[in-house]
Protein backbone atom coordinates (compact mmCIF):
# COMPACT_ATOMS: atom_id res chain seq x y z
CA UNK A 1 22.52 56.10 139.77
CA UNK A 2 19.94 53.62 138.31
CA UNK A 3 20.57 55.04 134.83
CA UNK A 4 24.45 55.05 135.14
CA UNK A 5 24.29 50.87 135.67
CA UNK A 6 22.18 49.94 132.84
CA UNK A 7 23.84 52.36 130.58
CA UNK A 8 27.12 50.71 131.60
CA UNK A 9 25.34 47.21 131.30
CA UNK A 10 24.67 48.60 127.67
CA UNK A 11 28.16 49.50 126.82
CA UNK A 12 29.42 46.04 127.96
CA UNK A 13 27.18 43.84 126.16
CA UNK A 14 27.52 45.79 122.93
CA UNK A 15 31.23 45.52 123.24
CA UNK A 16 31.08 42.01 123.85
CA UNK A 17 28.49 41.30 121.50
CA UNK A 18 31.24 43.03 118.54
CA UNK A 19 34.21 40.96 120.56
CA UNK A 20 32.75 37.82 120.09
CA UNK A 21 31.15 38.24 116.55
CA UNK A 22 32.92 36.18 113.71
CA UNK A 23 33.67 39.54 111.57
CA UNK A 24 34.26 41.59 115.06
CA UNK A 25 38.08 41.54 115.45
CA UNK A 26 38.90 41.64 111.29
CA UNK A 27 36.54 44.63 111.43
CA UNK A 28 38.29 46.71 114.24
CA UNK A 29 41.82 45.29 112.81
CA UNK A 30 40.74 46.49 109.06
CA UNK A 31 40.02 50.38 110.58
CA UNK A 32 42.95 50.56 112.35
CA UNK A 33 44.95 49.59 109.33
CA UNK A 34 43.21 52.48 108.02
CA UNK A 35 43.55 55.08 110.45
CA UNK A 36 46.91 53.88 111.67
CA UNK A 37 49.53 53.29 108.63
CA UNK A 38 52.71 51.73 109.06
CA UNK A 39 53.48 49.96 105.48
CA UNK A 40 54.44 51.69 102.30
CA UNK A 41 53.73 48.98 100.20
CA UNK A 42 50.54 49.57 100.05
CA UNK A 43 51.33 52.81 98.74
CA UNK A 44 51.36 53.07 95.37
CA UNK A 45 54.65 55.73 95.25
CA UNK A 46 56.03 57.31 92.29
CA UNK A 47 58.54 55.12 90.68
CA UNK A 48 61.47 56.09 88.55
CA UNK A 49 60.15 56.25 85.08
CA UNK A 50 62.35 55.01 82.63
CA UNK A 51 63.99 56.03 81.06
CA UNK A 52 64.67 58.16 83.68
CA UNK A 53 63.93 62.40 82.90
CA UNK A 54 66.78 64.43 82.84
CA UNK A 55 66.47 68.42 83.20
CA UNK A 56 68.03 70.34 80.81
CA UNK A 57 71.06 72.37 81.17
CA UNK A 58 72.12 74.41 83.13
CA UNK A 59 70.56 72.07 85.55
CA UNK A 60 72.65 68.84 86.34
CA UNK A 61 71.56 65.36 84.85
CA UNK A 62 71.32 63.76 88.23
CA UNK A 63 68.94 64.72 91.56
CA UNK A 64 71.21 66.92 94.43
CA UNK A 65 70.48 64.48 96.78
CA UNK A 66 71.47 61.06 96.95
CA UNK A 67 68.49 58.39 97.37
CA UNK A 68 66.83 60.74 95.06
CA UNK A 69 65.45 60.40 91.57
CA UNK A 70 64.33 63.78 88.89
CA UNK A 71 61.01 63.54 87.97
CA UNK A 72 58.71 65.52 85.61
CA UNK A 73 59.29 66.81 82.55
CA UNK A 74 61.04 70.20 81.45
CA UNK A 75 58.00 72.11 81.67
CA UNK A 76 57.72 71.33 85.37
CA UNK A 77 59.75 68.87 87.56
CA UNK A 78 60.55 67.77 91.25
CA UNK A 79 62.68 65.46 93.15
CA UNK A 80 61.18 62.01 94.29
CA UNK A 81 63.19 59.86 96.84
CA UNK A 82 64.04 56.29 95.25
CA UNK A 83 61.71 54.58 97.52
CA UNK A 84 58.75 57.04 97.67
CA UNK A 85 59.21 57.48 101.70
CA UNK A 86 59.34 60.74 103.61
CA UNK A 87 60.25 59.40 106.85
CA UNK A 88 61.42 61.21 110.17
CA UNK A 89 60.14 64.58 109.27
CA UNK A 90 60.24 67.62 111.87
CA UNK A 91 56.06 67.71 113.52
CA UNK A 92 54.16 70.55 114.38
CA UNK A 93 51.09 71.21 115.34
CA UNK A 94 49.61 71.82 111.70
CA UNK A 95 51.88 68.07 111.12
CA UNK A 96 54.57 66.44 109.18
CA UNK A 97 56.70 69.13 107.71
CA UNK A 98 58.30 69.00 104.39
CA UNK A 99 60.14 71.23 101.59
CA UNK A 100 59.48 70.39 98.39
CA UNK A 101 61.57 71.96 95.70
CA UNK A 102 59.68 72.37 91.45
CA UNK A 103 61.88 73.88 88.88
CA UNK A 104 60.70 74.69 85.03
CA UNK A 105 63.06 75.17 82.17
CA UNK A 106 63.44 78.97 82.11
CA UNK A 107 62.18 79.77 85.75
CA UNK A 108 64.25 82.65 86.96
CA UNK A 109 63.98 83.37 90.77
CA UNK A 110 65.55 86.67 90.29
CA UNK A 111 62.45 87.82 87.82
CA UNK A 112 60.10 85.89 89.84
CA UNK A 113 60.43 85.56 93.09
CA UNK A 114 56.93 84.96 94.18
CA UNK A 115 56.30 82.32 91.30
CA UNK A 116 52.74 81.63 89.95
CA UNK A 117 53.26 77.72 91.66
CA UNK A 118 49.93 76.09 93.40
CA UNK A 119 50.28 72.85 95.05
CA UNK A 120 47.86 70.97 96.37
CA UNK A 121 47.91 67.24 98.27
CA UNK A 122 44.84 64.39 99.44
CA UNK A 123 45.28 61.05 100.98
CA UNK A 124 44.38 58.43 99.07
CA UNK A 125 44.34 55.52 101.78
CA UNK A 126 42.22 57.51 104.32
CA UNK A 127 39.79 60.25 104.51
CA UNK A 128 42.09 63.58 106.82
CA UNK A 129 42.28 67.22 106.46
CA UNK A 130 44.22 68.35 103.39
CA UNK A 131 47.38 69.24 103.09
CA UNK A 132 48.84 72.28 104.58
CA UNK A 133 50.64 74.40 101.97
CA UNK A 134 52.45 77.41 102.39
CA UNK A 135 52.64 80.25 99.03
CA UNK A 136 55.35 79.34 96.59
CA UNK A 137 58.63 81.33 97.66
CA UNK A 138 62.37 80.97 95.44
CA UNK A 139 65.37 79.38 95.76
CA UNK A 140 68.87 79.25 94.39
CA UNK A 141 71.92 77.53 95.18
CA UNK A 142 74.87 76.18 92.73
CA UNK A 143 74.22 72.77 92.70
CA UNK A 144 70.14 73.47 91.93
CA UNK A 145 70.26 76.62 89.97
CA UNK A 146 66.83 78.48 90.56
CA UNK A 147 63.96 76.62 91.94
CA UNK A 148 60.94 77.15 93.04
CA UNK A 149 59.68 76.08 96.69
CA UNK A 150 56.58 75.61 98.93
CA UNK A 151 56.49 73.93 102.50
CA UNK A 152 54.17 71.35 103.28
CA UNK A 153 52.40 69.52 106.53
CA UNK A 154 50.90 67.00 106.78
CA UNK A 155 48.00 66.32 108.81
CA UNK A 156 48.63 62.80 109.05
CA UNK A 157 51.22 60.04 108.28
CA UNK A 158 49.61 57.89 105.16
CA UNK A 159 49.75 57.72 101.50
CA UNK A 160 49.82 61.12 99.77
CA UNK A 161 49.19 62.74 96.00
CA UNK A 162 50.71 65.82 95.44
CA UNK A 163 50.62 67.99 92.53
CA UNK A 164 52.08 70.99 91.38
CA UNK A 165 50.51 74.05 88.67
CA UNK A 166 52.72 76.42 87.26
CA UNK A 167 51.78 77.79 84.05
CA UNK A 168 50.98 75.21 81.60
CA UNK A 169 51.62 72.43 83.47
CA UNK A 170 50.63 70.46 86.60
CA UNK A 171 53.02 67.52 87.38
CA UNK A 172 51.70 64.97 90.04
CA UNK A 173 53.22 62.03 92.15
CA UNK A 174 52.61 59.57 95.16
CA UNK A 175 54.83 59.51 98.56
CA UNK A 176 54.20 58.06 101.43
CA UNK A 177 54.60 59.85 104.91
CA UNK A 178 56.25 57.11 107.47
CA UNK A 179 56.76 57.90 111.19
């Protein structure tokens, strides 16, 4: 019982000891910031360049999606929203899920359809697992022509690099991951 109380007494002067400390409070406030994100702008997401890329036909000069923006080149692209923000997206237990959609001048996903595509992600504003990505898989619709796709989750909400390989080229860009 004896050791219970002064280990207590132990806990409670250390924590008041940090409380009252000049640096205490800015140093708790600056890891939470860390571990606890809640402001894109100190993300630095993936802008439109400009001038802006346009894919090459058959593929159509703007992004399917509205709030959206092409970006890449014509050896490998993707779509980027406007203001670098995945927000809202479905959670599992492996985390935040997304489906992001590469094409490549010439891709086919009837002659390929298990394409050679690796993607890979890492937080930049804080240390996490990585990102959770599932093997490259087709897709073709009218308005996209064929694409290729992967799913991704993850871990955590934050500041995220991903980047795609396919062939010749690897084609990166920043997004953040908002609640």
């Amino acid at each position: 019982m004896q050791r219970w109380y002064i280990f207590l007494l132990i806990i409670i002067h250390a924590s008041l000891l940090i409380a009252c400390s000049p640096n205490g409070s800015q140093a708790i406030a600056s890891t939470e910031a860390t571990i606890l994100p809640n402001d894109p702008s100190t993300c630095p997401v993936t802008q439109p360049p400009e001038p802006q890329f346009t894919p090459p036909p058959p593929y159509p000069p703007s992004a399917p999606s509205p709030n959206y923006f092409w970006y890449g080149t014509d050896s490998l692209w993707t779509v980027i929203p406007d203001d670098g923000v995945w927000a809202a997206l479905p959670h599992n237990p492996e985390g935040y899920t997304q489906k992001v959609f590469w094409w490549r001048e010439g891709y086919s996903w009837t002659e390929e359809p298990d394409p050679q595509l690796t993607v890979t992600g890492q937080r930049l504003d804080a240390p996490t697992a990585p990102l959770n990505v599932s093997q490259a898989t087709n897709a073709f619709a009218a308005d996209i022509q064929s694409a290729m796709l992967v799913g991704v989750d993850f871990p955590t909400l934050g500041c995220w690099e991903i980047s795609g390989h396919y062939a010749d080229a690897e084609l990166s860009f920043v997004v953040f991951i908002a609640p």
